[in-house]
Protein backbone atom coordinates (compact mmCIF):
# COMPACT_ATOMS: atom_id res chain seq x y z
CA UNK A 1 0.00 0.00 0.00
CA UNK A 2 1.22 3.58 -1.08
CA UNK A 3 2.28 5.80 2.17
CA UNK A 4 -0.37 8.21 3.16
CA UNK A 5 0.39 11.44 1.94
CA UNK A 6 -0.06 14.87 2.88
CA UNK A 7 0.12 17.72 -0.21
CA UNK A 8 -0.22 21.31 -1.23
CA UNK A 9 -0.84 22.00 -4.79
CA UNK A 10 -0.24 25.14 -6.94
CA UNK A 11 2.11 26.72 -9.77
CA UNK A 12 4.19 28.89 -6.80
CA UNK A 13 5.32 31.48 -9.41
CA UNK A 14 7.88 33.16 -7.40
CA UNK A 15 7.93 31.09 -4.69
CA UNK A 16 6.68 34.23 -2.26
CA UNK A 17 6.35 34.28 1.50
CA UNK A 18 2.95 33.12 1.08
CA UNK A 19 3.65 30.09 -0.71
CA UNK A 20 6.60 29.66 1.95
CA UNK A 21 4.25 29.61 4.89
CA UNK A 22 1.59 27.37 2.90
CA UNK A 23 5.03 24.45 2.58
CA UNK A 24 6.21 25.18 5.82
CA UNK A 25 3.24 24.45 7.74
CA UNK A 26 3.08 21.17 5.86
CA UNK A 27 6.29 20.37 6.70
CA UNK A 28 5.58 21.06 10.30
CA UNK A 29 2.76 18.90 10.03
CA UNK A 30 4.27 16.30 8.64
CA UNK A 31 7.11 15.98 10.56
CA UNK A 32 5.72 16.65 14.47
CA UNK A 33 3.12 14.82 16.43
CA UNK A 34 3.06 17.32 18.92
CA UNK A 35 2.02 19.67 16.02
CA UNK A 36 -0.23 17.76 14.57
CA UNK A 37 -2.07 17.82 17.73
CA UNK A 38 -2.30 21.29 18.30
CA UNK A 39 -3.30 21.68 15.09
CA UNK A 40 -6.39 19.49 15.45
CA UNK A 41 -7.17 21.07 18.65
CA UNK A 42 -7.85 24.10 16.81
CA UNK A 43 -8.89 22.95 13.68
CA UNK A 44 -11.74 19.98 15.45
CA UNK A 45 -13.81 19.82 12.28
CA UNK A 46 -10.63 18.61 10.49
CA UNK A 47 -10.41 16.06 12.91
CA UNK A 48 -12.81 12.74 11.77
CA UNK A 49 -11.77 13.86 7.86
CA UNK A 50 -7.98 12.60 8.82
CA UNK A 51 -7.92 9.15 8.85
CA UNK A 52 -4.43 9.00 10.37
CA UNK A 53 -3.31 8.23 13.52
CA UNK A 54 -1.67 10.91 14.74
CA UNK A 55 1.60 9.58 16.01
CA UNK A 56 2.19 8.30 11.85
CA UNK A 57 4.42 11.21 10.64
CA UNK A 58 2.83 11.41 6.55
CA UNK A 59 4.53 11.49 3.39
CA UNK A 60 4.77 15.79 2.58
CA UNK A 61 5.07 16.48 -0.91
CA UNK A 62 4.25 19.17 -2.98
CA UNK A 63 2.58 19.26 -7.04
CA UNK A 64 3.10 21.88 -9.38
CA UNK A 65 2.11 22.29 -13.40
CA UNK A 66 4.31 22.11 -16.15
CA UNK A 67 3.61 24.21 -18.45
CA UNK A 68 1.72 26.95 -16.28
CA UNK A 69 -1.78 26.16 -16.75
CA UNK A 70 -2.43 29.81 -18.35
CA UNK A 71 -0.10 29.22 -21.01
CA UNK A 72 -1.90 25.89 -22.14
CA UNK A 73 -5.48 27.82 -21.47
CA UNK A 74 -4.17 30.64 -23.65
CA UNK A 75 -3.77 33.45 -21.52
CA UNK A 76 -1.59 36.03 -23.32
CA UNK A 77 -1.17 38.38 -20.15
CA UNK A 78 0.48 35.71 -17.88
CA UNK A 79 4.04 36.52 -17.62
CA UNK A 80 6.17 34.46 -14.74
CA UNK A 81 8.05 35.81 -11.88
CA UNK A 82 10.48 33.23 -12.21
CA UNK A 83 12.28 30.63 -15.11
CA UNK A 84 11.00 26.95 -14.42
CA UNK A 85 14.11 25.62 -13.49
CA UNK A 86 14.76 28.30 -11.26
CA UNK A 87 11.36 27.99 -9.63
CA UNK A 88 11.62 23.97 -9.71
CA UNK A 89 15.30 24.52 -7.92
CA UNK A 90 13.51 26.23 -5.33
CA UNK A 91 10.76 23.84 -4.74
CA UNK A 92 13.03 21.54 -4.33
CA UNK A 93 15.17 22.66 -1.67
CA UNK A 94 12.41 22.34 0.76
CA UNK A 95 12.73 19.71 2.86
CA UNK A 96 9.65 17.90 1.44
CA UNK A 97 9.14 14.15 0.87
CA UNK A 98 8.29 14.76 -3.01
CA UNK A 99 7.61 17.60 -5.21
CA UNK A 100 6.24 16.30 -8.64
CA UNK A 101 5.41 18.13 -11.55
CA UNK A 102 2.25 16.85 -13.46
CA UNK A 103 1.81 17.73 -16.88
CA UNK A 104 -0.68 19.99 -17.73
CA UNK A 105 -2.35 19.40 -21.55
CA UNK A 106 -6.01 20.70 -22.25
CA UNK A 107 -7.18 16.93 -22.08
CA UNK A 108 -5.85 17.56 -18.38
CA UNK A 109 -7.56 20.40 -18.07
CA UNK A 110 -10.49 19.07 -19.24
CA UNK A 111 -11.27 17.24 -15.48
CA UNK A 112 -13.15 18.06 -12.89
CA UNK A 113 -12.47 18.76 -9.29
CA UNK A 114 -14.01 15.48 -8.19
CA UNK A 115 -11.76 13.91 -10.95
CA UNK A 116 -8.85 15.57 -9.82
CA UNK A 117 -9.05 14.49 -6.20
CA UNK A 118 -10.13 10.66 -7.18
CA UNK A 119 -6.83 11.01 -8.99
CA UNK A 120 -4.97 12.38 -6.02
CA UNK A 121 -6.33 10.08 -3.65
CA UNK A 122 -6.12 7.08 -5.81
CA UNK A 123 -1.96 7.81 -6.92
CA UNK A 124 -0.87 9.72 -4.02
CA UNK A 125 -3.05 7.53 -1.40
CA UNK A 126 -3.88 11.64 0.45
CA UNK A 127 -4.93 12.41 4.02
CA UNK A 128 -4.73 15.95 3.61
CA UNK A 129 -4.93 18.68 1.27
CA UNK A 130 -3.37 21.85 2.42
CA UNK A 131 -4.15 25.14 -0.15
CA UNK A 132 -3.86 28.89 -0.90
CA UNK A 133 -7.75 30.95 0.13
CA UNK A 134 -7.84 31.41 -3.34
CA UNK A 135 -6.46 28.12 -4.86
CA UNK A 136 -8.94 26.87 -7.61
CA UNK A 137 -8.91 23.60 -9.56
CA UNK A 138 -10.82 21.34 -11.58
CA UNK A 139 -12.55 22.35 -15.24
CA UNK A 140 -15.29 23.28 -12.79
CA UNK A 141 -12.65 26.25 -10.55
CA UNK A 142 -13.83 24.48 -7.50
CA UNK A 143 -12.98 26.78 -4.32
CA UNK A 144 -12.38 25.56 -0.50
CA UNK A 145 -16.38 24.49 -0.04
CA UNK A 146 -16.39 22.32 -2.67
CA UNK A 147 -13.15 20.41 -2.11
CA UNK A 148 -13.94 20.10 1.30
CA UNK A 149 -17.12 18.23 0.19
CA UNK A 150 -15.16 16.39 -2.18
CA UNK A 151 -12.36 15.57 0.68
CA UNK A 152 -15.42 14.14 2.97
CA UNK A 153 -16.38 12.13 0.12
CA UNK A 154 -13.52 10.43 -1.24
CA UNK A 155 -11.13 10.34 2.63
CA UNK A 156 -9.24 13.49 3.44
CA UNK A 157 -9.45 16.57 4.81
CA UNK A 158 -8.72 19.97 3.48
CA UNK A 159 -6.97 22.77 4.90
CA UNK A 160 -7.47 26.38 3.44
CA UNK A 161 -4.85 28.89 4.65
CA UNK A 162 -5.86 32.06 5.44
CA UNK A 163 -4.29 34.74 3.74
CA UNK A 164 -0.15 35.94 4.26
CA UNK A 165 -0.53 39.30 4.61
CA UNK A 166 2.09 42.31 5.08
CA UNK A 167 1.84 44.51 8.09
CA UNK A 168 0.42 46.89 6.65
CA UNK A 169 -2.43 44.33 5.98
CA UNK A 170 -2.16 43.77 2.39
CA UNK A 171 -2.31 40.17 0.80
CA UNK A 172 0.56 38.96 -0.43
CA UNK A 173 -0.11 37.29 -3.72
CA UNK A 174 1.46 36.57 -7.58
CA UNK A 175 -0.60 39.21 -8.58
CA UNK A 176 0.03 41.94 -5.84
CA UNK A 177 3.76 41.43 -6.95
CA UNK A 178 3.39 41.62 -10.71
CA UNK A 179 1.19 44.75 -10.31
CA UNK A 180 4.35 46.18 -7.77
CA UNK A 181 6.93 45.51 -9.96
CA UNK A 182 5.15 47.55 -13.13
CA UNK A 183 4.04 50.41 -10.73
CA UNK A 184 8.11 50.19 -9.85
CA UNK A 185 7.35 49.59 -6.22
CA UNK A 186 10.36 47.39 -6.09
CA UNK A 187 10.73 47.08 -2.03
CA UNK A 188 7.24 46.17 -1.66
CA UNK A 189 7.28 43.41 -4.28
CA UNK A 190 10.71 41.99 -2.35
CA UNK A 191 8.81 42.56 0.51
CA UNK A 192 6.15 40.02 -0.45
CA UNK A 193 8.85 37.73 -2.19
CA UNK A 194 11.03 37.54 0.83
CA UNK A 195 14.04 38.19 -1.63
CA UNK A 196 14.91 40.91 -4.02
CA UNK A 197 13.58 40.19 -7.84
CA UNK A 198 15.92 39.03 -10.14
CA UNK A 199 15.90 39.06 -13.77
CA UNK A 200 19.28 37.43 -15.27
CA UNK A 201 20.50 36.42 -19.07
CA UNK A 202 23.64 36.39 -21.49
CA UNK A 203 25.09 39.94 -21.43
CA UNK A 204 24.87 41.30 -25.35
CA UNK A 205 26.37 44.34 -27.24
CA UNK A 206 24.21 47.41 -26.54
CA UNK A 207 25.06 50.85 -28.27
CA UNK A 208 28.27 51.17 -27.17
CA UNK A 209 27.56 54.59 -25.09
CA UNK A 210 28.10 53.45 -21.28
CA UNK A 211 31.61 53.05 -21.32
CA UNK A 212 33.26 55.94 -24.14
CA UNK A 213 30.56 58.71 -24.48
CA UNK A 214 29.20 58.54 -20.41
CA UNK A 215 32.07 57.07 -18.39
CA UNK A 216 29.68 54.36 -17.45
CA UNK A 217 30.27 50.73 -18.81
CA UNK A 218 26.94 48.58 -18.87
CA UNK A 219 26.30 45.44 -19.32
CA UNK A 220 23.13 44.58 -21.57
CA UNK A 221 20.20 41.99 -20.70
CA UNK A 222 17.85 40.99 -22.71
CA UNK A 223 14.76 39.43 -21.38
CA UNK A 224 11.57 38.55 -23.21
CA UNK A 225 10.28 35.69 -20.56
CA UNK A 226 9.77 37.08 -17.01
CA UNK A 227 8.27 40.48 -15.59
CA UNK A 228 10.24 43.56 -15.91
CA UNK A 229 10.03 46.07 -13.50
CA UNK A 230 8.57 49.85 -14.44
CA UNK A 231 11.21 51.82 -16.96
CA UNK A 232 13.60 53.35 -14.57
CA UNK A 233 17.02 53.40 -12.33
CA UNK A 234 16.95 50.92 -10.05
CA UNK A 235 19.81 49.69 -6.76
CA UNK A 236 21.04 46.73 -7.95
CA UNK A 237 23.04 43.85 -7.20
CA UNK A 238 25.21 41.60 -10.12
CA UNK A 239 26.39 37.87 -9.78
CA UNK A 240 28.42 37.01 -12.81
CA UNK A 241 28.83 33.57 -13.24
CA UNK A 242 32.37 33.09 -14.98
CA UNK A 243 35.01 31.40 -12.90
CA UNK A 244 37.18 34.65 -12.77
CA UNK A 245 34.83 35.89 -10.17
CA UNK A 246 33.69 32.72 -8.01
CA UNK A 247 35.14 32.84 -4.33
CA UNK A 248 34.84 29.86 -2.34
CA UNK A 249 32.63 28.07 -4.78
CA UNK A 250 29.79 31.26 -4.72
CA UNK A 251 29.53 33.63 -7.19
CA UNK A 252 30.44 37.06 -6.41
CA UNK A 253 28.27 40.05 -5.74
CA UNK A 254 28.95 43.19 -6.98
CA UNK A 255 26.60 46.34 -6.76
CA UNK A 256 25.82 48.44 -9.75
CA UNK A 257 22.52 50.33 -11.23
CA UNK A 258 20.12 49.59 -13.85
CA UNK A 259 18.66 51.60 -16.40
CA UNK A 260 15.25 50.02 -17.78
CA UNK A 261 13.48 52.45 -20.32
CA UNK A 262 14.31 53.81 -24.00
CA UNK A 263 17.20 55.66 -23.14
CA UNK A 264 15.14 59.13 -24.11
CA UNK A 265 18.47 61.41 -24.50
CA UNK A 266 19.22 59.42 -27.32
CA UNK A 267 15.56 58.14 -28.63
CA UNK A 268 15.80 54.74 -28.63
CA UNK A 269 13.42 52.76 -30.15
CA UNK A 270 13.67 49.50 -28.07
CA UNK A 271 13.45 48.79 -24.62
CA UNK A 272 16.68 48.04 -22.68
CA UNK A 273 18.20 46.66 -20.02
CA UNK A 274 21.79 48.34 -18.98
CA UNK A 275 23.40 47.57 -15.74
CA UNK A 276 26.47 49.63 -14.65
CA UNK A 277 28.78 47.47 -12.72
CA UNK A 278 30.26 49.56 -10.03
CA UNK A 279 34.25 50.21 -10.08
CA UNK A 280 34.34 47.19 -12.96
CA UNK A 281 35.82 46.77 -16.30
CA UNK A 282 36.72 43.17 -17.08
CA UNK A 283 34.80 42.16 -20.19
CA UNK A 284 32.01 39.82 -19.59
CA UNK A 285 30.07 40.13 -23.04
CA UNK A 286 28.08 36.13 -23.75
CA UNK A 287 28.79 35.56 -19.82
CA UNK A 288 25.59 34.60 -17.58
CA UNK A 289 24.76 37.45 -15.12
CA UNK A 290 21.77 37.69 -12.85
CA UNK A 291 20.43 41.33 -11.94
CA UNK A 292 18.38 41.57 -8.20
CA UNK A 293 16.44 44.50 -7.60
CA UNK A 294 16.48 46.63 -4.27
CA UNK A 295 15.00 50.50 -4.70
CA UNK A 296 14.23 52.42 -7.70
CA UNK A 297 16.16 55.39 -7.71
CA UNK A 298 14.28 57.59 -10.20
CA UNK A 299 12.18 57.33 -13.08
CA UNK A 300 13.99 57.68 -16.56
CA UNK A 301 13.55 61.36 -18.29
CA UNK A 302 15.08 62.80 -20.69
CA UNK A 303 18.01 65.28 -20.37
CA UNK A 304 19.12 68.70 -22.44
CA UNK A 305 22.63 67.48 -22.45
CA UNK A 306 25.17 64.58 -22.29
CA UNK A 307 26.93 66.34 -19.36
CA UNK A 308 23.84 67.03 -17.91
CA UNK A 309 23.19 62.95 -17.81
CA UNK A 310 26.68 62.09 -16.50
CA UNK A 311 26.19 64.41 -13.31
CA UNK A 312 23.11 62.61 -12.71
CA UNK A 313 24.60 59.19 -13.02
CA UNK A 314 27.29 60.23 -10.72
CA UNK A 315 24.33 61.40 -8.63
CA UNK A 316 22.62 58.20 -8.96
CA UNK A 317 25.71 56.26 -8.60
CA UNK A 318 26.17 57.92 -4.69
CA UNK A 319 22.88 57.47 -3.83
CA UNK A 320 23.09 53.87 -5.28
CA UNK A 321 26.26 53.08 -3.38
CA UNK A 322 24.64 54.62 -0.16
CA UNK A 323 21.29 52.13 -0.46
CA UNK A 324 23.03 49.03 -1.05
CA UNK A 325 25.75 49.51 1.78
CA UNK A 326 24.02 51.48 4.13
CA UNK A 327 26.94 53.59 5.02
């Protein structure tokens, strides 16, 4: 007989501190008897749905999508947070029993919630379902009600989170983050990721103006895949990953700013992505880089003169410097 398992299901995109508190708690559960316990001591109606006894530490494991669900559905306004590997990686380093991905095809999409949790109760022999307050499956978008009906049916009980909020009482979700990194509210959205956004890439030619017209080198990123913050100058932080600048088998981190935007002083056409590497000149053109994101410095405008751009680069460069250090 398959172990009795215990799961949370979602996509995660970003892996936020909501969807860390959702795997942690499972883990917890999992793990502690003690826990367990409490947890039924508060949570009694849960109680005669977990067919368990409660000294038998479960199976934890975790299911995600691949692809994301809207990109099957066709929804051309879903953009990720984070690469799938990247966000896979990170799954993974929980210390979960299993996290599976299950492939998602229309055919797949195509089932119902009751389908879906025969399916999870017949393959991953579940005890308890542990979800996001607004997780939604099945062809049918069944919400917490209707699963827990399902769970009562079929042999498990279902836990519905309540909502990870900020202090200042706002929810902490996907969306909330994608909507804070186009606004260009950059510490809030790290704020609900629990680490600063990253967007990283091969490092291509750009126009060849940093370095001989400004005085300030850039490296060049091109993304088309992930979420882009608001055009702008942003704080930023650089791992390069070439072996001239790995020390003790991490990757260096160097600070620097970012320019997103058209560049207007020189009417660019296309959207760019510069990032001055501070006090750095080795050449790192086709090298891997990854750009994180800590406070937007200004908005990009236009200026009247080059000269008039270098002094504020030099400006932005202090006040750069002065964020990331703190000195």
């Amino acid at each position: 007989m398959k172990p009795c398992s215990i799961l949370t299901i979602g996509n995660f995109d970003g892996v936020h501190v909501g969807h860390s508190h959702i795997i942690n708690h499972l883990i917890k559960f999992a793990s502690s008897s003690s826990y367990r316990e409490e947890f039924f001591e508060d949570n009694p109606a849960l109680r005669k749905h977990y067919h368990l006894d409660l000294q038998t530490n479960p199976a934890s494991g975790l299911l995600t999508f691949n692809p994301h669900p809207a990109s099957v559905l066709g929804n051309k306004f879903y953009i990720p947070l984070m690469p799938h590997e990247k966000r896979l990686q990170t799954l993974k380093n929980f210390p979960l029993h299993r996290v599976e991905e299950l492939p998602f095809t229309k055919e797949f999409s195509q089932k119902s919630s009751e389908e879906f949790c025969e399916f999870l109760v017949k393959k991953y022999n579940i005890a308890m379902l542990f979800i996001g307050h607004d997780f939604k499956i099945g062809h049918d978008r069944a919400e917490r009600e209707k699963l827990i009906e399902h769970g009562k049916k079929l042999g498990f009980a279902v836990y519905a989170h309540e909502p990870v909020r900020l202090d200042t009482g706002e929810v902490i979700s996907s969306t909330q983050i994608r909507e804070n990194l186009l606004a260009g509210n950059i510490q809030k959205a790290n704020s609900m990721l629990g680490y600063a956004y990253t967007l990283s890439g091969t490092v291509q030619h750009g126009f060849n103006r940093g370095g001989k017209l400004l005085g300030f080198p850039t490296a060049n990123l091109l993304e088309k895949t992930l979420i882009v913050p608001k055009n702008g100058v942003y704080a930023t932080k650089v791992k390069i990953f070439d072996s001239r600048f790995v020390k003790n088998k991490q990757a260096q981190v160097f600070h620097g700013m970012t320019n997103i935007g058209y560049n207007p002083t020189f009417n660019n056409n296309a959207r760019s992505i510069e990032t001055c590497i501070f006090d750095f000149d080795a050449d790192i053109y086709e090298k891997d880089i990854e750009i994180s994101f800590y406070h937007l410095l200004r908005e990009e405008r236009k200026f009247n003169s080059i000269n008039e751009l270098k002094e504020q680069l030099t400006e932005d460069k202090y006040y750069a410097q002065k964020l990331l250090t703190g000195k």
